[in-house]
C-alpha atoms as a PDB file:
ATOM      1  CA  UNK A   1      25.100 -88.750 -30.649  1.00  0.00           C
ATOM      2  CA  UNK A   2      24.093 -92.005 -30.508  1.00  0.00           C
ATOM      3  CA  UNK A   3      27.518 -93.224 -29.400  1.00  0.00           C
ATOM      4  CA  UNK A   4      27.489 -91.303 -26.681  1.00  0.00           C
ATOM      5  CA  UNK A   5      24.693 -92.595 -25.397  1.00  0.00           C
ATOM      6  CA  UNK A   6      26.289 -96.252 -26.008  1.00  0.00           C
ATOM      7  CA  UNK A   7      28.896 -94.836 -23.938  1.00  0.00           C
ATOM      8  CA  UNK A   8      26.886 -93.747 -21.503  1.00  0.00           C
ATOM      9  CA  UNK A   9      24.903 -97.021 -21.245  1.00  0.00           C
ATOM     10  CA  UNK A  10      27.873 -98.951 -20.958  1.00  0.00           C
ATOM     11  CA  UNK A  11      29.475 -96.865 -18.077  1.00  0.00           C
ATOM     12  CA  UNK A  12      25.909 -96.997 -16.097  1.00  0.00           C
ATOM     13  CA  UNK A  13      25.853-100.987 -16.313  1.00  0.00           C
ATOM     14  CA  UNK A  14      29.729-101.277 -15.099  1.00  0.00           C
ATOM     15  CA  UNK A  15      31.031-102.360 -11.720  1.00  0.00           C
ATOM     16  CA  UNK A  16      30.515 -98.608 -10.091  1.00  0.00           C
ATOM     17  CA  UNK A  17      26.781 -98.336 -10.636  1.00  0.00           C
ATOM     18  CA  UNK A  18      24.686 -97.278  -7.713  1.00  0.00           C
ATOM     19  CA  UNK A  19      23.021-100.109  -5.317  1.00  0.00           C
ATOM     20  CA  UNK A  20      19.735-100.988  -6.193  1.00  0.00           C
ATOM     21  CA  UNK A  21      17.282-100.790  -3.245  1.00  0.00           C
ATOM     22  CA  UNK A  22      15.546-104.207  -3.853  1.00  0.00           C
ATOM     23  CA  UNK A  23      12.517-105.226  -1.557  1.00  0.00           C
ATOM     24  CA  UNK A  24      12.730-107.489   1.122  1.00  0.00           C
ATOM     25  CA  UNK A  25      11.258-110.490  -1.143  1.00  0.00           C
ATOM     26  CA  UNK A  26      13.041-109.493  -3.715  1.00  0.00           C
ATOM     27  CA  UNK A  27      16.978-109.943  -1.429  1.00  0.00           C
ATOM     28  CA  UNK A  28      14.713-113.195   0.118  1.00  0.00           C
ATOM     29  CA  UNK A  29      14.306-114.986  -3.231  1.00  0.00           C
ATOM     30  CA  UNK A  30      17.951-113.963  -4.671  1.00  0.00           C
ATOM     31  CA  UNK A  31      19.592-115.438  -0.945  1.00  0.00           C
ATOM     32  CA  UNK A  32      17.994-118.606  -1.055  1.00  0.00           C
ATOM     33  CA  UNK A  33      18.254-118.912  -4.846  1.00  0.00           C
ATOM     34  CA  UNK A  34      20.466-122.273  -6.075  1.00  0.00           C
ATOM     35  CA  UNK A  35      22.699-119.751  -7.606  1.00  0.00           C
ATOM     36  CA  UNK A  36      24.704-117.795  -6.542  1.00  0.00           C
ATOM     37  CA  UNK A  37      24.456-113.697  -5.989  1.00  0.00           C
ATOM     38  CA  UNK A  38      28.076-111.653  -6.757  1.00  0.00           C
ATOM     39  CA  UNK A  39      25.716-108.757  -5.016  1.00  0.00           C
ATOM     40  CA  UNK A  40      25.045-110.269  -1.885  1.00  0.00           C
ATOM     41  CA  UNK A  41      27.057-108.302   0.656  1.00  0.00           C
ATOM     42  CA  UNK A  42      25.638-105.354  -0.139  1.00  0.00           C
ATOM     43  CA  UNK A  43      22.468-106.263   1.152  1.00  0.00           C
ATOM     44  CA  UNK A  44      23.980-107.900   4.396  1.00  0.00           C
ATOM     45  CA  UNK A  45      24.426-106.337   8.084  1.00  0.00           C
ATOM     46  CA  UNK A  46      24.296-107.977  11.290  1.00  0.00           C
ATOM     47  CA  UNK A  47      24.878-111.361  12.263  1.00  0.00           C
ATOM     48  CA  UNK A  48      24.443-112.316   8.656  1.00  0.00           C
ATOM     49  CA  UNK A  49      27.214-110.595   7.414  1.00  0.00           C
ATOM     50  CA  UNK A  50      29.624-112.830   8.938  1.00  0.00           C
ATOM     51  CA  UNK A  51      27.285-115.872   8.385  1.00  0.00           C
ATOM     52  CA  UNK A  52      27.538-115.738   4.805  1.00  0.00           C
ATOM     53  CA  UNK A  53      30.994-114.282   3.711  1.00  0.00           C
ATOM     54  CA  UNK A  54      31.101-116.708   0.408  1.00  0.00           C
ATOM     55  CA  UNK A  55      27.928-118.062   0.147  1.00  0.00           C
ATOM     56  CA  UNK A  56      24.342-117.468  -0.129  1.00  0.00           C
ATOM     57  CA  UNK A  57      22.015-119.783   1.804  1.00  0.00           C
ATOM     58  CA  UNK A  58      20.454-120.861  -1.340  1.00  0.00           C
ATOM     59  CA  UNK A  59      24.028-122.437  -2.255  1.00  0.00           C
ATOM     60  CA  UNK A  60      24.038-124.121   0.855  1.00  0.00           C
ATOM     61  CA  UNK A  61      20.652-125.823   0.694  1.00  0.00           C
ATOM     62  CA  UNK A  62      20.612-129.063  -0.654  1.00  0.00           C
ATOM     63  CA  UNK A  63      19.750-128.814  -4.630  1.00  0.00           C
ATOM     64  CA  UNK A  64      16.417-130.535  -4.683  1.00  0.00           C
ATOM     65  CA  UNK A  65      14.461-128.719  -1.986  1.00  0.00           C
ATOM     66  CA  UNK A  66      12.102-126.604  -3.390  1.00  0.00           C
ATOM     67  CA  UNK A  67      12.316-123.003  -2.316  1.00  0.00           C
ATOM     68  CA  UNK A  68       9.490-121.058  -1.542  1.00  0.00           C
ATOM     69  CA  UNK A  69       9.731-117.131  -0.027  1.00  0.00           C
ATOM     70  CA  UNK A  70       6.790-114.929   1.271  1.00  0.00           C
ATOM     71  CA  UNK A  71       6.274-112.144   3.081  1.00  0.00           C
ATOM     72  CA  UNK A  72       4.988-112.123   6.508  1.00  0.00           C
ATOM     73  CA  UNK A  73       4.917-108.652   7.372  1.00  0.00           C
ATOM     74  CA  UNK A  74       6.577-105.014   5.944  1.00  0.00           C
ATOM     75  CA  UNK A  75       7.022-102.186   7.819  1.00  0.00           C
ATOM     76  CA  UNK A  76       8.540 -98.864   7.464  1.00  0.00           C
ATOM     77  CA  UNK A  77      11.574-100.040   9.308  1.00  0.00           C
ATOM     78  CA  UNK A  78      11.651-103.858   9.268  1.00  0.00           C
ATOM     79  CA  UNK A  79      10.049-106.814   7.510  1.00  0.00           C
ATOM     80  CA  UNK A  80       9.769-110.620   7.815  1.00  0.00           C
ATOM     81  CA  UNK A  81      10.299-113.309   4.855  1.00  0.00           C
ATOM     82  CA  UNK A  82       9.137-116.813   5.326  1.00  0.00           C
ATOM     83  CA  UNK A  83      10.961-119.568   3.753  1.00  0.00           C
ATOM     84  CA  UNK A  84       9.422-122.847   3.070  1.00  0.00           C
ATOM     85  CA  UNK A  85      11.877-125.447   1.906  1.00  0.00           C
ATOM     86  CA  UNK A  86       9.720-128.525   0.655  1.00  0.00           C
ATOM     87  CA  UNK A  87      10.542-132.191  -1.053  1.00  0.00           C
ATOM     88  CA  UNK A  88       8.531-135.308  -1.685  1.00  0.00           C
ATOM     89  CA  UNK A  89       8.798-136.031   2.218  1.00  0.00           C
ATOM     90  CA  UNK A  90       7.766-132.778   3.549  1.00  0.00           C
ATOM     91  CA  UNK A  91       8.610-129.048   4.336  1.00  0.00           C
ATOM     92  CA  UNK A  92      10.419-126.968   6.393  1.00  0.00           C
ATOM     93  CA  UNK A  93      10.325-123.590   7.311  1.00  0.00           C
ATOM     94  CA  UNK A  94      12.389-120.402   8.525  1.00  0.00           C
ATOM     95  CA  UNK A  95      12.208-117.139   8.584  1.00  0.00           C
ATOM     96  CA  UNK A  96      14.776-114.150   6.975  1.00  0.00           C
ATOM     97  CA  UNK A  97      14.340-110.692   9.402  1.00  0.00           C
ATOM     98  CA  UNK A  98      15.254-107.333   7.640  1.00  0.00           C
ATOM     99  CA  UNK A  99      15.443-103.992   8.945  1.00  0.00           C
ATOM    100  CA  UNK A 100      15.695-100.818   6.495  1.00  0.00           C
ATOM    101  CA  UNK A 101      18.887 -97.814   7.117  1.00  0.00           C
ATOM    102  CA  UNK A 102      18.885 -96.240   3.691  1.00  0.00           C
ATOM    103  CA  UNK A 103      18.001 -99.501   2.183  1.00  0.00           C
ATOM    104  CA  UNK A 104      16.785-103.144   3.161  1.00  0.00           C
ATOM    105  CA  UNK A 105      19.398-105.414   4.748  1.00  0.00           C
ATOM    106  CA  UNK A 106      18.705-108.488   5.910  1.00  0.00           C
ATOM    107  CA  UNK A 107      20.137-108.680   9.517  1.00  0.00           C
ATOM    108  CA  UNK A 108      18.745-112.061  10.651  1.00  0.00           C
ATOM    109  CA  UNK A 109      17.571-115.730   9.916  1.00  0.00           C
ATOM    110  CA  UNK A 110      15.701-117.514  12.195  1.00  0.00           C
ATOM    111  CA  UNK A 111      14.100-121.290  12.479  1.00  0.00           C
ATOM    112  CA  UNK A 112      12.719-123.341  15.212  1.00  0.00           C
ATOM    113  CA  UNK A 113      15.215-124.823  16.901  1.00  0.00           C
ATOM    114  CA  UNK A 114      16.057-128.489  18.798  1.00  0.00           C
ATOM    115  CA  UNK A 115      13.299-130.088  16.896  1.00  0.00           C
ATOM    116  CA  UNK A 116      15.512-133.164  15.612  1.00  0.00           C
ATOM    117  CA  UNK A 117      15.055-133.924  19.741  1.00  0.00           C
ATOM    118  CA  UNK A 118      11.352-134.545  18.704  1.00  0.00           C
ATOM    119  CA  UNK A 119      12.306-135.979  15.245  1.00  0.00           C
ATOM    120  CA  UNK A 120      14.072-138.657  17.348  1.00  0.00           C
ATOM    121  CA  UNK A 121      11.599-138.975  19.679  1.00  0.00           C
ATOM    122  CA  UNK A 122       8.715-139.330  16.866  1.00  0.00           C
ATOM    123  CA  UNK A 123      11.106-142.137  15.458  1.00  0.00           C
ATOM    124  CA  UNK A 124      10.806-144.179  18.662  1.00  0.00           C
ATOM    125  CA  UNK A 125       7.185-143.860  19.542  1.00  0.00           C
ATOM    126  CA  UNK A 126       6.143-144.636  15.666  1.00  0.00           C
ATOM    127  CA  UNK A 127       7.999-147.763  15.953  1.00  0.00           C
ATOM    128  CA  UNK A 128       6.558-149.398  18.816  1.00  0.00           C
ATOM    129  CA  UNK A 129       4.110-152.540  18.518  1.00  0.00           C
ATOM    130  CA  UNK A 130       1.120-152.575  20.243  1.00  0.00           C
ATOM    131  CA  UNK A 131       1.445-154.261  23.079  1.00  0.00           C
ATOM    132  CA  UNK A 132       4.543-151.179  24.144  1.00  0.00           C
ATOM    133  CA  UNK A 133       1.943-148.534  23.431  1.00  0.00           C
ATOM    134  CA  UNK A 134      -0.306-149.755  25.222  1.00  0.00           C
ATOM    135  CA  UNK A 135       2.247-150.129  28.288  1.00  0.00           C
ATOM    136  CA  UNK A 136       2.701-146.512  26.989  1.00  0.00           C
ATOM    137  CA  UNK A 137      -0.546-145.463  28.363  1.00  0.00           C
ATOM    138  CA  UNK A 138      -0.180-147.015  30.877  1.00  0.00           C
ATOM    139  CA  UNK A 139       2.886-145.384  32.222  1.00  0.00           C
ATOM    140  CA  UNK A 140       1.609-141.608  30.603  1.00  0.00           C
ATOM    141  CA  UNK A 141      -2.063-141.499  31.109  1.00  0.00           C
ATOM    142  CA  UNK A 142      -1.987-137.861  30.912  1.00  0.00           C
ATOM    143  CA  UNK A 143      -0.375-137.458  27.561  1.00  0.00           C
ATOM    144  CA  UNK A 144      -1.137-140.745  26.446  1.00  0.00           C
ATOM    145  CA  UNK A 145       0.583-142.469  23.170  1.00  0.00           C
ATOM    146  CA  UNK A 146      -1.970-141.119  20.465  1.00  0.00           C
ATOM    147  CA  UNK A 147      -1.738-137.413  22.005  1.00  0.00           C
ATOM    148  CA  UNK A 148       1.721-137.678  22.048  1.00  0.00           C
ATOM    149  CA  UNK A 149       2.235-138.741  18.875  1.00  0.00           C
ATOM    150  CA  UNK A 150      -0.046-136.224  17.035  1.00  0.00           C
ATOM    151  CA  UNK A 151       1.344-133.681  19.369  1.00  0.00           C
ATOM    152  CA  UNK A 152       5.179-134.068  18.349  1.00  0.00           C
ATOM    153  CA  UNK A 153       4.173-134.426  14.518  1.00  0.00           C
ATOM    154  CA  UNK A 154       3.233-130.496  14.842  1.00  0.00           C
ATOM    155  CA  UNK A 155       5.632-129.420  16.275  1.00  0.00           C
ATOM    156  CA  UNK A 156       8.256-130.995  13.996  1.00  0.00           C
ATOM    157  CA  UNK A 157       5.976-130.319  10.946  1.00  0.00           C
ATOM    158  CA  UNK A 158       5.514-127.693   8.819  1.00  0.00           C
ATOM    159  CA  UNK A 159       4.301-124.341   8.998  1.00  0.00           C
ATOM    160  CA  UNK A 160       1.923-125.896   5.796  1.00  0.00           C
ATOM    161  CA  UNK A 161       0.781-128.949   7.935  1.00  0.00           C
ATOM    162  CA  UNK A 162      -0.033-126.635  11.379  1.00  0.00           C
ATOM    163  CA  UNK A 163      -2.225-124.425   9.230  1.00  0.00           C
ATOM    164  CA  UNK A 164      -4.292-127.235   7.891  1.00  0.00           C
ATOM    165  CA  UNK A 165      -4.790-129.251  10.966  1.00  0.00           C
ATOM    166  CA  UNK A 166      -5.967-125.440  12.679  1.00  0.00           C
ATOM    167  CA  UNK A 167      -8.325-125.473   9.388  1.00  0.00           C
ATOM    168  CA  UNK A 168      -9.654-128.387   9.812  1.00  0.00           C
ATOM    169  CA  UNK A 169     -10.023-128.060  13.353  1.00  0.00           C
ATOM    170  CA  UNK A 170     -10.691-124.333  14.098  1.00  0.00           C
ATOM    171  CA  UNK A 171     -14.576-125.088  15.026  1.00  0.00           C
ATOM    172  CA  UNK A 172     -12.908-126.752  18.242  1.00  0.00           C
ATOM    173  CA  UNK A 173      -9.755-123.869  18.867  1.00  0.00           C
ATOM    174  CA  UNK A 174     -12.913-121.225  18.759  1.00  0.00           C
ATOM    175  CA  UNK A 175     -15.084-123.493  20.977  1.00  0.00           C
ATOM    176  CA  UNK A 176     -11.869-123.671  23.169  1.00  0.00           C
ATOM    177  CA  UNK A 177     -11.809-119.958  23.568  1.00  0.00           C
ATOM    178  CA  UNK A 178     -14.979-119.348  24.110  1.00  0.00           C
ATOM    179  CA  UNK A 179     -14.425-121.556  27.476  1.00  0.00           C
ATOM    180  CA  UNK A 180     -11.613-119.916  28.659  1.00  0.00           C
ATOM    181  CA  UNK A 181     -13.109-116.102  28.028  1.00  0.00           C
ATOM    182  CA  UNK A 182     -16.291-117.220  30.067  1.00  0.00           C
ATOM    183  CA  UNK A 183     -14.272-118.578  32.862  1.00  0.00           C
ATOM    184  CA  UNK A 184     -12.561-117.040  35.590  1.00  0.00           C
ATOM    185  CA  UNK A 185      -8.950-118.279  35.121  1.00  0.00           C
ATOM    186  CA  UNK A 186      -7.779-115.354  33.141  1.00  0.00           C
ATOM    187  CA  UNK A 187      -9.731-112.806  35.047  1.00  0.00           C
ATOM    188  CA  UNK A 188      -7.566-112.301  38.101  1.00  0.00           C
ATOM    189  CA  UNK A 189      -4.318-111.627  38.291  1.00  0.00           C
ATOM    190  CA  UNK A 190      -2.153-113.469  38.044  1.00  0.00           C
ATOM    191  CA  UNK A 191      -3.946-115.568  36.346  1.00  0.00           C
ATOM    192  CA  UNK A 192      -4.775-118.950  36.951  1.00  0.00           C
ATOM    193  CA  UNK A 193      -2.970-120.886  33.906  1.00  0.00           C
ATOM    194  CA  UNK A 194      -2.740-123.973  36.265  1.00  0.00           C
ATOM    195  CA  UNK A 195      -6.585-124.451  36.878  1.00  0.00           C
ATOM    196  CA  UNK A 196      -7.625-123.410  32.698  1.00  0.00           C
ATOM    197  CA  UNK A 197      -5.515-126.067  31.693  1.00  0.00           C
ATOM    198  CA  UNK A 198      -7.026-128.624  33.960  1.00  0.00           C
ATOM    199  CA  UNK A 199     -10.667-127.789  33.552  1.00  0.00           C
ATOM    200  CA  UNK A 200     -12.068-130.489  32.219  1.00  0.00           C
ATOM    201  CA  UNK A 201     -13.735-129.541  28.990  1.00  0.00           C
ATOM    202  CA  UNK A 202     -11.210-127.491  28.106  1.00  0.00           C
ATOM    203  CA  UNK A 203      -8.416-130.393  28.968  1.00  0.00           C
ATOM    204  CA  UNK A 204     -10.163-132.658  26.688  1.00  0.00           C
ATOM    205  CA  UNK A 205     -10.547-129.775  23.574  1.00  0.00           C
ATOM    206  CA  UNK A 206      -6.270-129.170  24.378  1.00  0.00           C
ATOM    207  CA  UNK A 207      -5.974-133.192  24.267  1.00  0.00           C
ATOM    208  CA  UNK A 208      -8.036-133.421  21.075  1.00  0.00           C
ATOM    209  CA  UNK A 209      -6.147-130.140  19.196  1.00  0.00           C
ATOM    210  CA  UNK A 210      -2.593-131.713  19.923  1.00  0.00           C
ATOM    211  CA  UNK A 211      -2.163-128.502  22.616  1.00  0.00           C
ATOM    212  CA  UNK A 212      -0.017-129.257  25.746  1.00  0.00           C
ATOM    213  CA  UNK A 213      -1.139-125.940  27.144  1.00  0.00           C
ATOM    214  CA  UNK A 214      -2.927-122.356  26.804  1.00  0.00           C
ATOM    215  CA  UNK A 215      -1.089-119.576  28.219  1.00  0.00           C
ATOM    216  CA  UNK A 216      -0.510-116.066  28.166  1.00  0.00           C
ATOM    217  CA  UNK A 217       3.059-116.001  28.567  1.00  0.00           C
ATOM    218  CA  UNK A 218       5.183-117.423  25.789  1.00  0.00           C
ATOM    219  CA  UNK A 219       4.747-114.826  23.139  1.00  0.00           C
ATOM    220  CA  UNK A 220       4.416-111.309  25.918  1.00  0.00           C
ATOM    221  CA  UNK A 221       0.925-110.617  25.023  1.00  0.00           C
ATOM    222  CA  UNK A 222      -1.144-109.847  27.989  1.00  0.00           C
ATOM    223  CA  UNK A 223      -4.649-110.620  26.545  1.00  0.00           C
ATOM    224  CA  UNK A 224      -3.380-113.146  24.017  1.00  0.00           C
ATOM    225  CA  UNK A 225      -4.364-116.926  24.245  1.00  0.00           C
ATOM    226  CA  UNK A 226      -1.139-118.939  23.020  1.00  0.00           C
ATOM    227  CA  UNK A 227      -1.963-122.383  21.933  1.00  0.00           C
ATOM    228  CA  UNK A 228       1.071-124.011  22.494  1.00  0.00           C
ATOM    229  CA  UNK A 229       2.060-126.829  20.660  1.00  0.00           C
ATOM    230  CA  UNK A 230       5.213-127.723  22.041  1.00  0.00           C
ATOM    231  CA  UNK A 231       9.077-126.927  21.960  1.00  0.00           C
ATOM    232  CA  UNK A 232      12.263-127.169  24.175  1.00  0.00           C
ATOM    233  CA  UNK A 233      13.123-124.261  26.304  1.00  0.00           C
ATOM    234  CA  UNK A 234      12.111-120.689  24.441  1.00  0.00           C
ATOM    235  CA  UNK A 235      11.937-122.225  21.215  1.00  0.00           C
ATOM    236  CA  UNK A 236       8.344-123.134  21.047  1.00  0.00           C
ATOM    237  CA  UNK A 237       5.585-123.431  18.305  1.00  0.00           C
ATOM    238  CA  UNK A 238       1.655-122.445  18.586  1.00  0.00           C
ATOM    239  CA  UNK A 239      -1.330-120.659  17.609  1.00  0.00           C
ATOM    240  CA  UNK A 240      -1.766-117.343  18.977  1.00  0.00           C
ATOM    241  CA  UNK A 241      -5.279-115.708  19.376  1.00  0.00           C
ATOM    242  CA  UNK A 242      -5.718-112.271  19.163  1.00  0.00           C
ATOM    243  CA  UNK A 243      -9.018-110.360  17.877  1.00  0.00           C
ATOM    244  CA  UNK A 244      -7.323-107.109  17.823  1.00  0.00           C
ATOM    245  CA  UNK A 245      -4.334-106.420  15.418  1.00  0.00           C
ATOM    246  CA  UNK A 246      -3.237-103.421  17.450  1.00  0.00           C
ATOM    247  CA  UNK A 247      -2.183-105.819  20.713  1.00  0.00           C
ATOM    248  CA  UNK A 248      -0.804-108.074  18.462  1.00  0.00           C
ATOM    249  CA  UNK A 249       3.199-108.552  19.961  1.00  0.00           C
ATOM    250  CA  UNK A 250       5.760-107.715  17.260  1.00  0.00           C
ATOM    251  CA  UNK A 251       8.029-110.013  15.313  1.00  0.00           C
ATOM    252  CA  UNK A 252      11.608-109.761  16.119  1.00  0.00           C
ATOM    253  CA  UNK A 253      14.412-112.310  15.930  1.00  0.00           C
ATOM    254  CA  UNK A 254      15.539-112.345  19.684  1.00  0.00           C
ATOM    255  CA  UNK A 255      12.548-114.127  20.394  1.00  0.00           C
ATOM    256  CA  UNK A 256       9.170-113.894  18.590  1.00  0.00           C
ATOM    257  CA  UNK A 257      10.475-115.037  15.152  1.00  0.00           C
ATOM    258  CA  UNK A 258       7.173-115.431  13.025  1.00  0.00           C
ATOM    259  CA  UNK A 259       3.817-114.127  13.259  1.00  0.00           C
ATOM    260  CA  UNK A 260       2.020-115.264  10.597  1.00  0.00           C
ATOM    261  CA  UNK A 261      -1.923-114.499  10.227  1.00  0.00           C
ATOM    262  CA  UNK A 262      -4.206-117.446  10.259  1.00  0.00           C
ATOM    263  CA  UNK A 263      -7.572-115.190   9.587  1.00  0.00           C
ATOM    264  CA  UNK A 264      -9.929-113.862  12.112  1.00  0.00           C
ATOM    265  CA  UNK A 265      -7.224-113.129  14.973  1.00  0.00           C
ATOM    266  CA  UNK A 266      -5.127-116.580  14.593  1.00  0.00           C
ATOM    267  CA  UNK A 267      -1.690-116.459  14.014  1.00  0.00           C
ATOM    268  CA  UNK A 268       0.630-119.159  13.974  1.00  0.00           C
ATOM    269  CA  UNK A 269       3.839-118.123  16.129  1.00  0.00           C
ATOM    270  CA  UNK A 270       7.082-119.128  16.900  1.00  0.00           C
ATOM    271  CA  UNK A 271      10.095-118.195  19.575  1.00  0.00           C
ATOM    272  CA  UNK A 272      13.234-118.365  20.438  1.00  0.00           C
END
């Protein structure tokens, strides 16, 4: 009898055994893994499927980054994986979109894109002297060089580094709200984006936060503020402020790519 069962074991862990139906962190951590995964197509559709014929993503990713998954958000029908890759100079992020048939498949990856424009730019304005930054000002007195410079670091940084400076600085994004739901800008409609943006105290809480704008528009959200940090075309960076989870747009990776929760209705969000 008990060779049977050998038998039987042997047969169940051979090349015809069923799929396992692995979670979405679970196909995350295995795809960006150094090593590779002789399983990986069967947990492929989508774009992805021609993306990575041979290799995982992990394989491709330089041996030294650190790899760190977790999960944004899990549906029924679809979840979100963040990715941070991180090394002694700093992280990176993107973002691995699944969507369950009869099992979970990851169908997407998504990152912000055209930020080595601002990773060139940062380059420049960091190596000025003085006496240019000051012509700087001169030349760009509404987003003068110290503004500028703190604004383009966020955007290029990390999803790590945008949650701490919104930590350290949420006393002044709540203060900033609190302006802009007692004013009139957002009452009409449309609204007046133009003249919320300009008001004074709210200009000089933006300035101070590394915000070029507030807006409703950039993530669909009706009767969301969007703190936006900054970006090139759709693909644009923020912090999104929504009190009530059920108005909260969804993820998707045609153009809001990560929604992740800050605490007490802030999200950090990004698009393409």
């Amino acid at each position: 009898m008990k060779y049977v069962f050998l038998f039987l074991l042997l047969l169940g862990a051979g090349p015809g055994r069923a799929q396992q139906d692995l979670l979405p962190l679970d196909i995350a951590q295995r795809f960006v893994a150094r090593e590779g995964w002789p399983e990986l197509h069967h947990y492929l559709c989508g774009e992805v499927q021609q993306q990575a014929k041979s290799q995982t993503l992990g394989q491709q990713i330089p041996a030294h980054l650190r790899r760190t998954c977790a999960l944004v958000q899990q549906t029924d029908s679809t979840a979100v994986v963040a990715v941070e890759l991180r090394d002694s100079l700093g992280g990176n992020d993107f973002y691995l979109h699944f969507r369950r048939q009869n099992t979970w498949q990851l169908q997407a990856v998504r990152g912000l894109g055209m930020t080595n424009f601002g990773r060139q730019m940062l380059t420049v304005l960091e190596g000025l002297p003085p006496a240019e930054r000051a012509r700087y000002n001169q030349t760009h007195p509404k987003a003068e060089y110290d503004f500028t410079v703190g604004n383009i670091r966020l955007w290029v940084g990390s999803d790590a580094d945008i949650a701490a400076h919104f930590t350290r600085r949420q006393a002044d994004f709540e203060k900033t709200v609190r302006l802009l739901q007692t004013g009139t800008y957002f009452a009409a409609e449309p609204a007046n984006e133009a003249a919320a943006n300009a008001d004074p105290a709210i200009n000089a809480l933006l300035k101070s936060l590394f915000i070029s704008r507030v807006t409703r528009k950039s993530t669909d959200c009706d009767s969301c503020f969007a703190f936006v940090i900054g970006g090139l075309i759709d693909n644009t960076v923020g912090l999104l402020y929504e009190p009530d989870a059920s108005k909260v747009p969804a993820m998707s990776p045609g153009s809001l790519i990560v929604l992740k929760p800050l605490g007490k209705g802030w999200y950090l969000f990004k698009t393409t």
